[in-house]
Protein backbone atom coordinates (compact mmCIF):
# COMPACT_ATOMS: atom_id res chain seq x y z
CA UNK A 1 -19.46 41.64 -13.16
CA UNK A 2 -21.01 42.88 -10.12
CA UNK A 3 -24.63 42.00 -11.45
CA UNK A 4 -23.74 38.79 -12.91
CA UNK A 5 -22.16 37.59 -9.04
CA UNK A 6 -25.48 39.05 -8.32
CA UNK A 7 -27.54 36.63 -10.42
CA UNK A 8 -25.37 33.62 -9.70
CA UNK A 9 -25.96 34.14 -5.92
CA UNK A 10 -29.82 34.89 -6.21
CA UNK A 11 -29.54 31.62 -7.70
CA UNK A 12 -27.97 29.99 -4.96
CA UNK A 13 -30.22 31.36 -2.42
CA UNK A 14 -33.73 29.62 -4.56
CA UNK A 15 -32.32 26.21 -5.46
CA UNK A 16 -29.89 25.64 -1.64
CA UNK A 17 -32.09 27.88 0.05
CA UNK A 18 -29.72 29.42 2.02
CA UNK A 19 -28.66 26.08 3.57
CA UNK A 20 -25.42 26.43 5.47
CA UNK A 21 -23.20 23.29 3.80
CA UNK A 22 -19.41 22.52 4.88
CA UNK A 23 -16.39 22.45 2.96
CA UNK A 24 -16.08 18.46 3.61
CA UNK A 25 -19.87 18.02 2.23
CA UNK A 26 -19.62 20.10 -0.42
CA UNK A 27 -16.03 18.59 -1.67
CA UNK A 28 -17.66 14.99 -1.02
CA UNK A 29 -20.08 15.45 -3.80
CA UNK A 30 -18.47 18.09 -6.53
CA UNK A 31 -15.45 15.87 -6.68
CA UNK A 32 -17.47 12.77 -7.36
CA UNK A 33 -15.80 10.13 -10.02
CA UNK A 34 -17.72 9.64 -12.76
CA UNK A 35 -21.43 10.36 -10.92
CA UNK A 36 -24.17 8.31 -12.18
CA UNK A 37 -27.73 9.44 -12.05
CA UNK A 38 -30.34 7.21 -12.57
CA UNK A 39 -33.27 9.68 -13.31
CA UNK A 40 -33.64 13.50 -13.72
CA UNK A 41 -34.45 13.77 -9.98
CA UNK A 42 -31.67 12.34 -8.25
CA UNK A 43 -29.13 14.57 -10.62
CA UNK A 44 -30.65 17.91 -8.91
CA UNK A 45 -28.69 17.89 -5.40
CA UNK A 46 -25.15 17.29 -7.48
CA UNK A 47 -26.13 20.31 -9.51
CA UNK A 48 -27.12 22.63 -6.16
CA UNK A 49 -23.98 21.33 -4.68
CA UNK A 50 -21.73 22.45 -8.04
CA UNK A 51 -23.98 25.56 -7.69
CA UNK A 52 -23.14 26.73 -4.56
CA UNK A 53 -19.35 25.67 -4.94
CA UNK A 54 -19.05 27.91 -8.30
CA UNK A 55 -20.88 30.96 -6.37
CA UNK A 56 -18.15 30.35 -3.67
CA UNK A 57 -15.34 30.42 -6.10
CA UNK A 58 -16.82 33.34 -8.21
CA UNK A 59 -16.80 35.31 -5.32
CA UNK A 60 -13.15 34.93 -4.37
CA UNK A 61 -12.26 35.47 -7.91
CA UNK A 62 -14.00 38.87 -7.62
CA UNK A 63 -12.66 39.63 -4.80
CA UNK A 64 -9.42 38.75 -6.17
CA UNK A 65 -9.48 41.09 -9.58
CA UNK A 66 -11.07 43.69 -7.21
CA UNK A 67 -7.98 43.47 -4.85
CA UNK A 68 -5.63 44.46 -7.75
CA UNK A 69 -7.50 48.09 -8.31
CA UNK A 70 -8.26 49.24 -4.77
CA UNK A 71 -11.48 47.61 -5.02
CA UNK A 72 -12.62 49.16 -8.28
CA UNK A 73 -13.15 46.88 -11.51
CA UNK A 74 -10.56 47.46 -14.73
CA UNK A 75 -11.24 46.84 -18.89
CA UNK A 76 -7.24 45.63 -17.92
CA UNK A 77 -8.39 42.97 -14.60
CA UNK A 78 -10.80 41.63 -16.68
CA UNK A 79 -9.18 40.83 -20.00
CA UNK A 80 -6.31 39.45 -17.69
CA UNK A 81 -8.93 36.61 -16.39
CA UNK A 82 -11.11 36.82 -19.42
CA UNK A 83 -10.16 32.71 -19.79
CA UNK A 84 -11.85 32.05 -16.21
CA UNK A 85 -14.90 34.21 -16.46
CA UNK A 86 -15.84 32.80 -19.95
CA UNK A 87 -15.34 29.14 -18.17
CA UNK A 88 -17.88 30.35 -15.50
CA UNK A 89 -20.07 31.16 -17.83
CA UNK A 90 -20.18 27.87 -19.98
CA UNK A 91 -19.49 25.81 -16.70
CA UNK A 92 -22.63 27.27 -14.98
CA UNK A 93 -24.73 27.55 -18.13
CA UNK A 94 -24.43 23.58 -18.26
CA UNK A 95 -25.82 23.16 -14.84
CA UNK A 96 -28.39 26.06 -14.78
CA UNK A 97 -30.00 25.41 -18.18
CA UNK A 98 -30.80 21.77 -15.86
CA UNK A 99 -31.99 23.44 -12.86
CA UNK A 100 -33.45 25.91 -14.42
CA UNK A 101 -34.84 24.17 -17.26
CA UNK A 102 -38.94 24.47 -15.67
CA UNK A 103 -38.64 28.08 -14.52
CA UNK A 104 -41.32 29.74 -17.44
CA UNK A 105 -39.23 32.10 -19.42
CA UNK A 106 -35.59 31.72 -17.94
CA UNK A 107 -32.79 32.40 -20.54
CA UNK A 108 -29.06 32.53 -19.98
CA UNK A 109 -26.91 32.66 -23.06
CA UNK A 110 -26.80 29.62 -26.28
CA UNK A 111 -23.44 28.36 -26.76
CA UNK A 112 -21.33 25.26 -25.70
CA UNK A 113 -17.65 24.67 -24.49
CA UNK A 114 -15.93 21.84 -25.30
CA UNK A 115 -14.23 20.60 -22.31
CA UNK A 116 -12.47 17.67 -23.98
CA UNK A 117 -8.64 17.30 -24.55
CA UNK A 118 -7.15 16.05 -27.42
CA UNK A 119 -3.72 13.83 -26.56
CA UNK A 120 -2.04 16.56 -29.26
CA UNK A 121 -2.50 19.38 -27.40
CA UNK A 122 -0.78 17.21 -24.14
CA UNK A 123 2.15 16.86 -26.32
CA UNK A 124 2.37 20.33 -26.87
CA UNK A 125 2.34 20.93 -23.21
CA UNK A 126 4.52 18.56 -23.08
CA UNK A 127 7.10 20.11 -25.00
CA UNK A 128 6.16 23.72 -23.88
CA UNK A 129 6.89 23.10 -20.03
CA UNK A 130 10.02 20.78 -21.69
CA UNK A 131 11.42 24.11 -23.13
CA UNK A 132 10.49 26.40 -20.68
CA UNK A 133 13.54 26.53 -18.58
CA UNK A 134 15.45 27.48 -22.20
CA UNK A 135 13.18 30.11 -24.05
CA UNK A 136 13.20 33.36 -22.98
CA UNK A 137 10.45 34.70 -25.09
CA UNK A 138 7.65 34.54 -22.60
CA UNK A 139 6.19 31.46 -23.29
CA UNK A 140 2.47 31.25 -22.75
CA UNK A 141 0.76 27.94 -21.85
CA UNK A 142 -2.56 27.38 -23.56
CA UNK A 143 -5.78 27.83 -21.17
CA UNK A 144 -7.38 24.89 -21.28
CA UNK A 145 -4.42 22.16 -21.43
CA UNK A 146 -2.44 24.31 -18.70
CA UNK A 147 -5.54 23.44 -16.26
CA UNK A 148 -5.38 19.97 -16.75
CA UNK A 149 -1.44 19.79 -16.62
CA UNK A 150 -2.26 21.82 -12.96
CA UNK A 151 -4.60 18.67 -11.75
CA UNK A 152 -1.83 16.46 -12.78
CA UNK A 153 0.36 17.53 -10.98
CA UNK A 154 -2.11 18.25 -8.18
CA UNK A 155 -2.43 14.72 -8.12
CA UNK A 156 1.08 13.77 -7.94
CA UNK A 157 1.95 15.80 -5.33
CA UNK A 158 -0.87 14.40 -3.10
CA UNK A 159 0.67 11.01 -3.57
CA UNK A 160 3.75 12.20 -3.20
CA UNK A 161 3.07 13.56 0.39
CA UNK A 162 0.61 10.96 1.27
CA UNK A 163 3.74 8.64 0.49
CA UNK A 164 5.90 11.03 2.63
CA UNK A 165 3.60 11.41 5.92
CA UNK A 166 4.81 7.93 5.92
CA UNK A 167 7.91 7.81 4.96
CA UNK A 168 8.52 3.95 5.06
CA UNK A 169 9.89 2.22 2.20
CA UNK A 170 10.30 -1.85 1.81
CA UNK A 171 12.09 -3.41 -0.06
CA UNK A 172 12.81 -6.90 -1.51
CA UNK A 173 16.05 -9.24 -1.99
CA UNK A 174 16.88 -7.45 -5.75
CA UNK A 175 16.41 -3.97 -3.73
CA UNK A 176 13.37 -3.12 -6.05
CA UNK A 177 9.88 -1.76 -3.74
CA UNK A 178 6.70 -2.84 -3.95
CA UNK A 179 4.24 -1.99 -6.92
CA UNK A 180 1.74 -0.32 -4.83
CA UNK A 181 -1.80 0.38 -6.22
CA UNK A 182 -2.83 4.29 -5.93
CA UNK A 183 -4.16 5.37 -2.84
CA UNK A 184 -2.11 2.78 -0.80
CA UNK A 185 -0.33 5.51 1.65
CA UNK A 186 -3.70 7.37 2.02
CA UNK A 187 -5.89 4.04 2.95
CA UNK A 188 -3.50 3.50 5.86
CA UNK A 189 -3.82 6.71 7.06
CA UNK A 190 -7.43 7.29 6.60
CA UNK A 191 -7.96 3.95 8.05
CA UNK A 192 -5.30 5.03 11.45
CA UNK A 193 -6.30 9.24 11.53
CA UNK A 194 -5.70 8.91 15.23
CA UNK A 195 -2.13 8.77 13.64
CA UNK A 196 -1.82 12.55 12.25
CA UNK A 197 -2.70 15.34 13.39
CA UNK A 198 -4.13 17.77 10.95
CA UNK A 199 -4.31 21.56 11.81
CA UNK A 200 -8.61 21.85 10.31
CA UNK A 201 -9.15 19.22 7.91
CA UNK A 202 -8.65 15.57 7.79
CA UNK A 203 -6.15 13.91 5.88
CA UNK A 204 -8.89 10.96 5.07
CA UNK A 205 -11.07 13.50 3.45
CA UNK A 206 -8.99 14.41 0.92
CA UNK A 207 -9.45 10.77 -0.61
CA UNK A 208 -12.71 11.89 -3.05
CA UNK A 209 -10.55 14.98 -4.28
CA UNK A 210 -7.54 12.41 -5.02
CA UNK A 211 -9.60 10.29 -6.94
CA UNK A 212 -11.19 13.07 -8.67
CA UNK A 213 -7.63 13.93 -9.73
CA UNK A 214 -6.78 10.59 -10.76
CA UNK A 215 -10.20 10.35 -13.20
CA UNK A 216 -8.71 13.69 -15.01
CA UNK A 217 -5.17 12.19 -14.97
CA UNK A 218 -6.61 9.36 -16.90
CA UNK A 219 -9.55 10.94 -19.06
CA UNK A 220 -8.10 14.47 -19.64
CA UNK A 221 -11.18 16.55 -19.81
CA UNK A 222 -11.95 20.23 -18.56
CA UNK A 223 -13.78 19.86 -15.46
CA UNK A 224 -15.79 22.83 -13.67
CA UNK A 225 -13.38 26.00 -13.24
CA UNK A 226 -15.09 26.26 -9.45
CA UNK A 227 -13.79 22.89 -9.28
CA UNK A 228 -10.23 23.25 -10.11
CA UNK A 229 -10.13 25.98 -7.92
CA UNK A 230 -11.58 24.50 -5.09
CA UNK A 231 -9.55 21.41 -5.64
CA UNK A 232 -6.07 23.26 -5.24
CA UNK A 233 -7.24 25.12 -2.41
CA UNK A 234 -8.16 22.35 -0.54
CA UNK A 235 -4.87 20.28 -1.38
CA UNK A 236 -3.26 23.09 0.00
CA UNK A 237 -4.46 22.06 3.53
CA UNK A 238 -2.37 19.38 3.01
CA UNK A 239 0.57 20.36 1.23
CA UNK A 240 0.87 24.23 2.40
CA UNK A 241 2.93 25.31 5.79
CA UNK A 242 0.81 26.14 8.39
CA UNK A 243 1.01 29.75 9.96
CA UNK A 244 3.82 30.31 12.70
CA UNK A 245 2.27 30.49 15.95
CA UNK A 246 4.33 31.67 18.91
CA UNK A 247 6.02 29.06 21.45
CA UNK A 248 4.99 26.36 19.27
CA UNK A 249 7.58 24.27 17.36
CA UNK A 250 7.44 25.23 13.10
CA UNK A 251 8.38 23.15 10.08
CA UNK A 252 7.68 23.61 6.52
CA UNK A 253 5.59 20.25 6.36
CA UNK A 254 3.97 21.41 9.58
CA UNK A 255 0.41 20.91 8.15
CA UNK A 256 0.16 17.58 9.50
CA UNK A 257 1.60 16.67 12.85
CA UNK A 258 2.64 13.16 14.12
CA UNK A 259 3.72 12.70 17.81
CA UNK A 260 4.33 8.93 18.14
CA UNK A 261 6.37 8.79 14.40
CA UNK A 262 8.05 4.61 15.53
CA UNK A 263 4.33 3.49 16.66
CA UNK A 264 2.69 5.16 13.01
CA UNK A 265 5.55 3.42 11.06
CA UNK A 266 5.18 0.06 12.65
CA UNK A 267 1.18 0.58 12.45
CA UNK A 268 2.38 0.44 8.92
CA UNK A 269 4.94 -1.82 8.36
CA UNK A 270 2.41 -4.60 9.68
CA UNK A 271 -0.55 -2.77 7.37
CA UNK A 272 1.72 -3.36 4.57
CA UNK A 273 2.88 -6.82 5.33
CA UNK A 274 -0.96 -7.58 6.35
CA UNK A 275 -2.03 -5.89 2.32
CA UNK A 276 0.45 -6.46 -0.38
CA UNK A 277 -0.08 -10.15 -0.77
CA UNK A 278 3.73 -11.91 -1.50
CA UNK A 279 7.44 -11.33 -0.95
CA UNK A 280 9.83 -10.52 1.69
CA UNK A 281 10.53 -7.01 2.72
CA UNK A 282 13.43 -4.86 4.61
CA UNK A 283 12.01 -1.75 5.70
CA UNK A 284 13.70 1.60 5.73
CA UNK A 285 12.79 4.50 7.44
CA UNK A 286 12.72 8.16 6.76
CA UNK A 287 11.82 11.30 8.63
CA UNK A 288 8.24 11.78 7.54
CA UNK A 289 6.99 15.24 6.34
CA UNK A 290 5.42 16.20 8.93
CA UNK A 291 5.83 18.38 12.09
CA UNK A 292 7.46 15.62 14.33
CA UNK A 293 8.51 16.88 17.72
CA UNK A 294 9.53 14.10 19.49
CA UNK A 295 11.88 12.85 16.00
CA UNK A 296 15.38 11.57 17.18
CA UNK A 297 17.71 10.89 14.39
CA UNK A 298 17.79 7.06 15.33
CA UNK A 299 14.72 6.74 14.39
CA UNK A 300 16.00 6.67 10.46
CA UNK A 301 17.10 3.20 10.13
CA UNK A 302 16.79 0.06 7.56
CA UNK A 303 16.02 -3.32 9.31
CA UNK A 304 18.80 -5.84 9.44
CA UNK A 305 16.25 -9.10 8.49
CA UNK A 306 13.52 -9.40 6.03
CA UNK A 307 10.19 -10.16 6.51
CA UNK A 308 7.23 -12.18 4.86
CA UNK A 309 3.70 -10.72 4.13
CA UNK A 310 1.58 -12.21 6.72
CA UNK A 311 -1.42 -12.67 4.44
CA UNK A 312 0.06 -14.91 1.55
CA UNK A 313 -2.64 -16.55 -1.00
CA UNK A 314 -3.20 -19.92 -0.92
CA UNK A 315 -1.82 -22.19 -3.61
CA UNK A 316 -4.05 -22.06 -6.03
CA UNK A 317 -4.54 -18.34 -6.47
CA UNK A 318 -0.19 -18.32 -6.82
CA UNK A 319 -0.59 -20.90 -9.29
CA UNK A 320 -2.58 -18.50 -11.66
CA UNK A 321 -1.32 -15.32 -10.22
CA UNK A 322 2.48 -17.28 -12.32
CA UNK A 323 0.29 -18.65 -15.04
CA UNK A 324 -0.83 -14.76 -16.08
CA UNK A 325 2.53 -13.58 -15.65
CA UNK A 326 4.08 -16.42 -18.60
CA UNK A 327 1.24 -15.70 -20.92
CA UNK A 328 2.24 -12.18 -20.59
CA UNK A 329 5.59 -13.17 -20.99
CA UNK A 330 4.52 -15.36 -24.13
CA UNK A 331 2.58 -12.53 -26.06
């Protein structure tokens, strides 16, 4: 173990050579949807970036299995995480067979992983975490399934507290909300950071890791184990307490803090009217999760009148907007 960390980071030193990258740079480019490259060339830097992200993660997962045995290295330790070492190995021998590919007799290892996922081994999952709460046997989850179940949920939960930073919620006449497309909640807060107050990161550059999330939601494929790793670790900026510092006020959702919580929510009531395109909307509002010092309890309330979107399409764009909606209706 110790000389393959060894070999990974020698590696890292010749292709980044040594250059110092951030957390926000490097999560920028390894959670890229769906990266196109138009040549050999311009496919390199992605690779040195994945490079140097998987030495990272390597490194803590040493560190990690090291932990366990006063520092020493067991047959035990390593058997326990034999399903995340093999991934490093296939996951970096797909990017250093690339970069490597015109160094004169460089070899790593022949064999492939196949990082797909078939829609029968989500129903199993499915019907594994369905049961777990009922068998007692010590049910295992399978490896590679389990991982991508992880980034789905991932994923929801980001929404879910992007959603909740917020914590405003219209409504129309029949009492139904809005159909919101994903990312909604995170646009408006990227787009008004001023807003929240993050304790070393920024809320608006978490949006490449939610899409990321969103493309594995949808495809279902194994990504990079340095990846997945990386990915909950950063989320966790986000959806983990902070630490309790002394004199300072504490909440569990105290990773983001928001001092002026009436002037965010009517930044956003008029974002929303301004964005969604049609209706009329009540607005209710909630206690965000966030650390909120100056919250007073009147501040949860549900306007008495509705409103109308301030950005309505003109005629003929509602005239086919209804004319899809019958031919749906026809079908």
């Amino acid at each position: 173990m110790s000389d393959f960390l060894a070999d990974i980071i020698a590696l890292d030193l010749q292709h980044n050579r040594g250059k110092i990258l951030t957390q926000d740079q490097l999560a920028e480019q390894i959670f890229r949807s769906r990266p196109l490259f138009k040549d050999y060339r311009s496919m390199i830097p992605y690779l040195r970036y994945q490079l140097r992200v998987a030495v990272e993660e390597l490194s803590a997962l040493d560190k990690t299995m090291r932990n366990k045995n006063g520092g020493a290295l067991t047959f035990a330790t390593l058997s326990e995480y034999g399903d995340f070492i093999r991934d490093y190995l296939f996951d970096l021998r797909e990017i250093l067979n690339i970069l490597q590919q015109k160094v004169s007799g460089w070899t790593f290892f022949s064999g492939i992983k196949n990082p797909g996922v078939d829609s029968w081994e989500m129903f199993i999952l499915a019907n594994n975490l369905a049961y777990q709460s009922t068998v007692k046997s010590g049910v295992t989850l399978s490896h590679k399934p389990a991982q991508i179940a992880s980034i789905f949920v991932l994923r929801q939960a980001m929404e879910l507290r992007f959603e909740r930073l917020v914590s405003v919620y219209p409504t129309d006449r029949k009492g139904k909300p809005p159909k919101l497309r994903h990312g909604f909640h995170q646009e408006f807060i990227a787009a008004n950071s001023q807003l929240f107050l993050a304790s070393g990161f920024e809320v608006k550059k978490l949006r490449h890791l939610y899409d990321w999330c969103s493309e594995i939601v949808h495809q279902a494929y194994q990504p990079y184990i340095w990846q997945t790793t990386m990915a909950l670790r950063r989320a966790g900026n986000l959806l983990r307490a902070r630490p309790l510092v002394t004199g300072q006020p504490w909440s569990i959702h105290n990773a983001v803090e928001i001092k002026d919580t009436e002037a965010m929510q009517t930044a956003y009531e008029e974002h929303f009217l301004a964005s969604y395109g049609h209706g009329v909307w009540k607005m209710t509002r909630e206690k965000p999760e966030a650390l909120t010092p100056n919250w007073q309890p009147n501040m949860a309330f549900t306007t008495p009148k509705y409103r109308p979107v301030t950005n309505k399409p003109c005629v003929l764009r509602r005239a086919c907007t209804r004319l899809a909606q019958l031919c749906r209706r026809c079908r």
